[in-house]
Protein backbone atom coordinates (compact mmCIF):
# COMPACT_ATOMS: atom_id res chain seq x y z
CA UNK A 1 0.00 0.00 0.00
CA UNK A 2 1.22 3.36 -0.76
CA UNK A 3 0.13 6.52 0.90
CA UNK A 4 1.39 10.14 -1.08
CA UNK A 5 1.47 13.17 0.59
CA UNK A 6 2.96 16.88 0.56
CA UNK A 7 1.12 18.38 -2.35
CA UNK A 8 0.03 22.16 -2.36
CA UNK A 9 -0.30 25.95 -3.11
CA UNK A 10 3.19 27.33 -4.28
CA UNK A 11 3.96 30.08 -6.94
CA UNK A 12 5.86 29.78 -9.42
CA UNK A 13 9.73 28.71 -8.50
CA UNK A 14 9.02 27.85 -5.36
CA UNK A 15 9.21 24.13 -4.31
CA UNK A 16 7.72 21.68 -2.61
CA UNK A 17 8.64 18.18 -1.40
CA UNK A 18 6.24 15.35 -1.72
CA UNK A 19 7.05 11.90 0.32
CA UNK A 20 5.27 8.03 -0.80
CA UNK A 21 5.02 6.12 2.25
CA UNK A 22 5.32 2.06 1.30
CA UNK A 23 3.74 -0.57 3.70
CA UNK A 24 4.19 -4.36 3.08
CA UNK A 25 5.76 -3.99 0.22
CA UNK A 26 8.80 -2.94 -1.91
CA UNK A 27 11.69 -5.86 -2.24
CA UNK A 28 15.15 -4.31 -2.79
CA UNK A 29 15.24 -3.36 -7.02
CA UNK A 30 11.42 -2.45 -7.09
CA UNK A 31 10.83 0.23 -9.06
CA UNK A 32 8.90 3.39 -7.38
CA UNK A 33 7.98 6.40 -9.07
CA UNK A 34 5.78 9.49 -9.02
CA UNK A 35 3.42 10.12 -12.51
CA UNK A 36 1.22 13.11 -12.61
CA UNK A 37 -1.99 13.71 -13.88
CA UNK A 38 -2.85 17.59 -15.03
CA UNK A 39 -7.06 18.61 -16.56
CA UNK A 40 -7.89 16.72 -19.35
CA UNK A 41 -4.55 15.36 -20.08
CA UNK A 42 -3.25 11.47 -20.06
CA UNK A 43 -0.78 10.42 -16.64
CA UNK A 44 2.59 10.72 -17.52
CA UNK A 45 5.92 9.34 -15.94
CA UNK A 46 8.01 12.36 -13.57
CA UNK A 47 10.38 9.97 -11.73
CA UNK A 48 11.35 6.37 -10.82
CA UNK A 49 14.32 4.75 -8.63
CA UNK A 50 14.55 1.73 -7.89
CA UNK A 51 13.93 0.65 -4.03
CA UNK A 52 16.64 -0.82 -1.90
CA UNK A 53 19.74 -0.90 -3.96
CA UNK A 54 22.65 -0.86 -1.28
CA UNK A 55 24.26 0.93 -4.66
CA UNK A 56 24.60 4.23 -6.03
CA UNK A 57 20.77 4.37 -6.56
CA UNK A 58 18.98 4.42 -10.28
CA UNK A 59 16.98 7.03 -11.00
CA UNK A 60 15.21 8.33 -14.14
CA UNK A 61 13.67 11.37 -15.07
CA UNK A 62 11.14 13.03 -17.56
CA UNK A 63 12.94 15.46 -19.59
CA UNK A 64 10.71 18.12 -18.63
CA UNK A 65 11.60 17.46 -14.76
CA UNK A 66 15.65 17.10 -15.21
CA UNK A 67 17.48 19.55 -13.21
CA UNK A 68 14.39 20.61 -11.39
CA UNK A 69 13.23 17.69 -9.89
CA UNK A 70 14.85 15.00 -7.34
CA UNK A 71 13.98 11.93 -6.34
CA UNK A 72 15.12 9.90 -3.46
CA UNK A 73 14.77 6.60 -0.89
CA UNK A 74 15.13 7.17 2.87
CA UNK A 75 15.02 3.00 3.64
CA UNK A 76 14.63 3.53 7.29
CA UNK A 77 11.31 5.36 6.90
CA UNK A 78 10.25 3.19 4.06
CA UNK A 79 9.68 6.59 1.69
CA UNK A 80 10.18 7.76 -1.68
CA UNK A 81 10.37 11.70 -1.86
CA UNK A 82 10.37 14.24 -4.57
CA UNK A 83 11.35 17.21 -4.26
CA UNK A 84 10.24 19.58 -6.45
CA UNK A 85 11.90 22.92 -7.32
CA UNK A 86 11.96 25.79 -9.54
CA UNK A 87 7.71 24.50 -10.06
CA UNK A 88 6.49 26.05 -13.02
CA UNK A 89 2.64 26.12 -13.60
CA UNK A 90 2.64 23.37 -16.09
CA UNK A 91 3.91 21.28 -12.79
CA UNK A 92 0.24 21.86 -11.88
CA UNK A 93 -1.34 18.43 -11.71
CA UNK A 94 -2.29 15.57 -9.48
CA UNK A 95 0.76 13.59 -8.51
CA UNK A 96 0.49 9.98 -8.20
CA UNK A 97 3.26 7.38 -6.58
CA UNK A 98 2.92 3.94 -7.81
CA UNK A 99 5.01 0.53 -7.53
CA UNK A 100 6.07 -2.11 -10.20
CA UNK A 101 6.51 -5.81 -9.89
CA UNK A 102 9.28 -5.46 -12.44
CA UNK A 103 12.81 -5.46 -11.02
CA UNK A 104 15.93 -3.44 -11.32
CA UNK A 105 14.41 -1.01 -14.21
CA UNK A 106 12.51 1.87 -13.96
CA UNK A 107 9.72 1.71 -16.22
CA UNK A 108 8.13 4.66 -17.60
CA UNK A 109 4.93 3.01 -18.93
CA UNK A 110 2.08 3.24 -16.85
CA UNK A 111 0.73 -0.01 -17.42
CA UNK A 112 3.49 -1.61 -15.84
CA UNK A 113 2.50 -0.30 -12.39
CA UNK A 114 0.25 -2.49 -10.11
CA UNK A 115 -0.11 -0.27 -7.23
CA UNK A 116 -0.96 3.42 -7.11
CA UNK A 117 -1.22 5.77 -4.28
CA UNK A 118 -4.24 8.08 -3.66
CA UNK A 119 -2.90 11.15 -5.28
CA UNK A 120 -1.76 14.36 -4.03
CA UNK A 121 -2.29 17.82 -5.70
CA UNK A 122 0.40 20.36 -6.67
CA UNK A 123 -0.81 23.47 -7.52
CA UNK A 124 1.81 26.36 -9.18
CA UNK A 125 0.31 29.38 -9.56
CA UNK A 126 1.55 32.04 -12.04
């Protein structure tokens, strides 16, 4: 089960940090990552790493997120974050953090996510 939270108000290049809390699940090399979802638009891929790797840790971005956005793992808490700087108001959108059965990649395709947090809205004002 995932549980997102941290969304908000911000203007524009401000930031904000949002956290996916994981509970009885995530082996090490499950992939985690944060989609969003903006009005009338499809869900789209922001971020992935991949959970547990004792490694320098994988992570992939969307283009439109590279050098803005970071993601990261804090193990002990069991928690992906994001944060988010520099937020434009195209960031606006609901962001979703999901999990993937596939191991050691980072998918970008939705389908290939079988669990999805409840969502947390970003809003970037102008």
């Amino acid at each position: 089960q995932l549980q997102a939270s941290g969304g908000g108000l911000v203007q524009a290049g401000f930031s904000l940090r949002l956290s996916c809390t994981a509970s009885g699940r995530a082996r090490s090399g499950d992939a985690v990552a944060w989609f969003r979802q903006a009005p009338g638009k499809e869900r789209e891929f922001v971020a992935g790493i991949l959970w547990g790797i004792a490694s320098t840790s994988y992570a992939d971005y969307a283009d439109f997120v590279k050098d803005r956005f970071t993601i990261s793992r804090d193990i002990a808490k069991n928690t992906i974050n994001l944060q988010m700087n520099s937020l434009k108001p195209e960031d606006t959108a609901v962001y979703y953090c999901a999990a993937s059965p596939r191991r050691y990649a980072v998918p970008r395709d939705r389908s290939a996510y079988d669990s999805w947090g409840q969502g947390t809205q970003v809003t970037v004002s102008s």
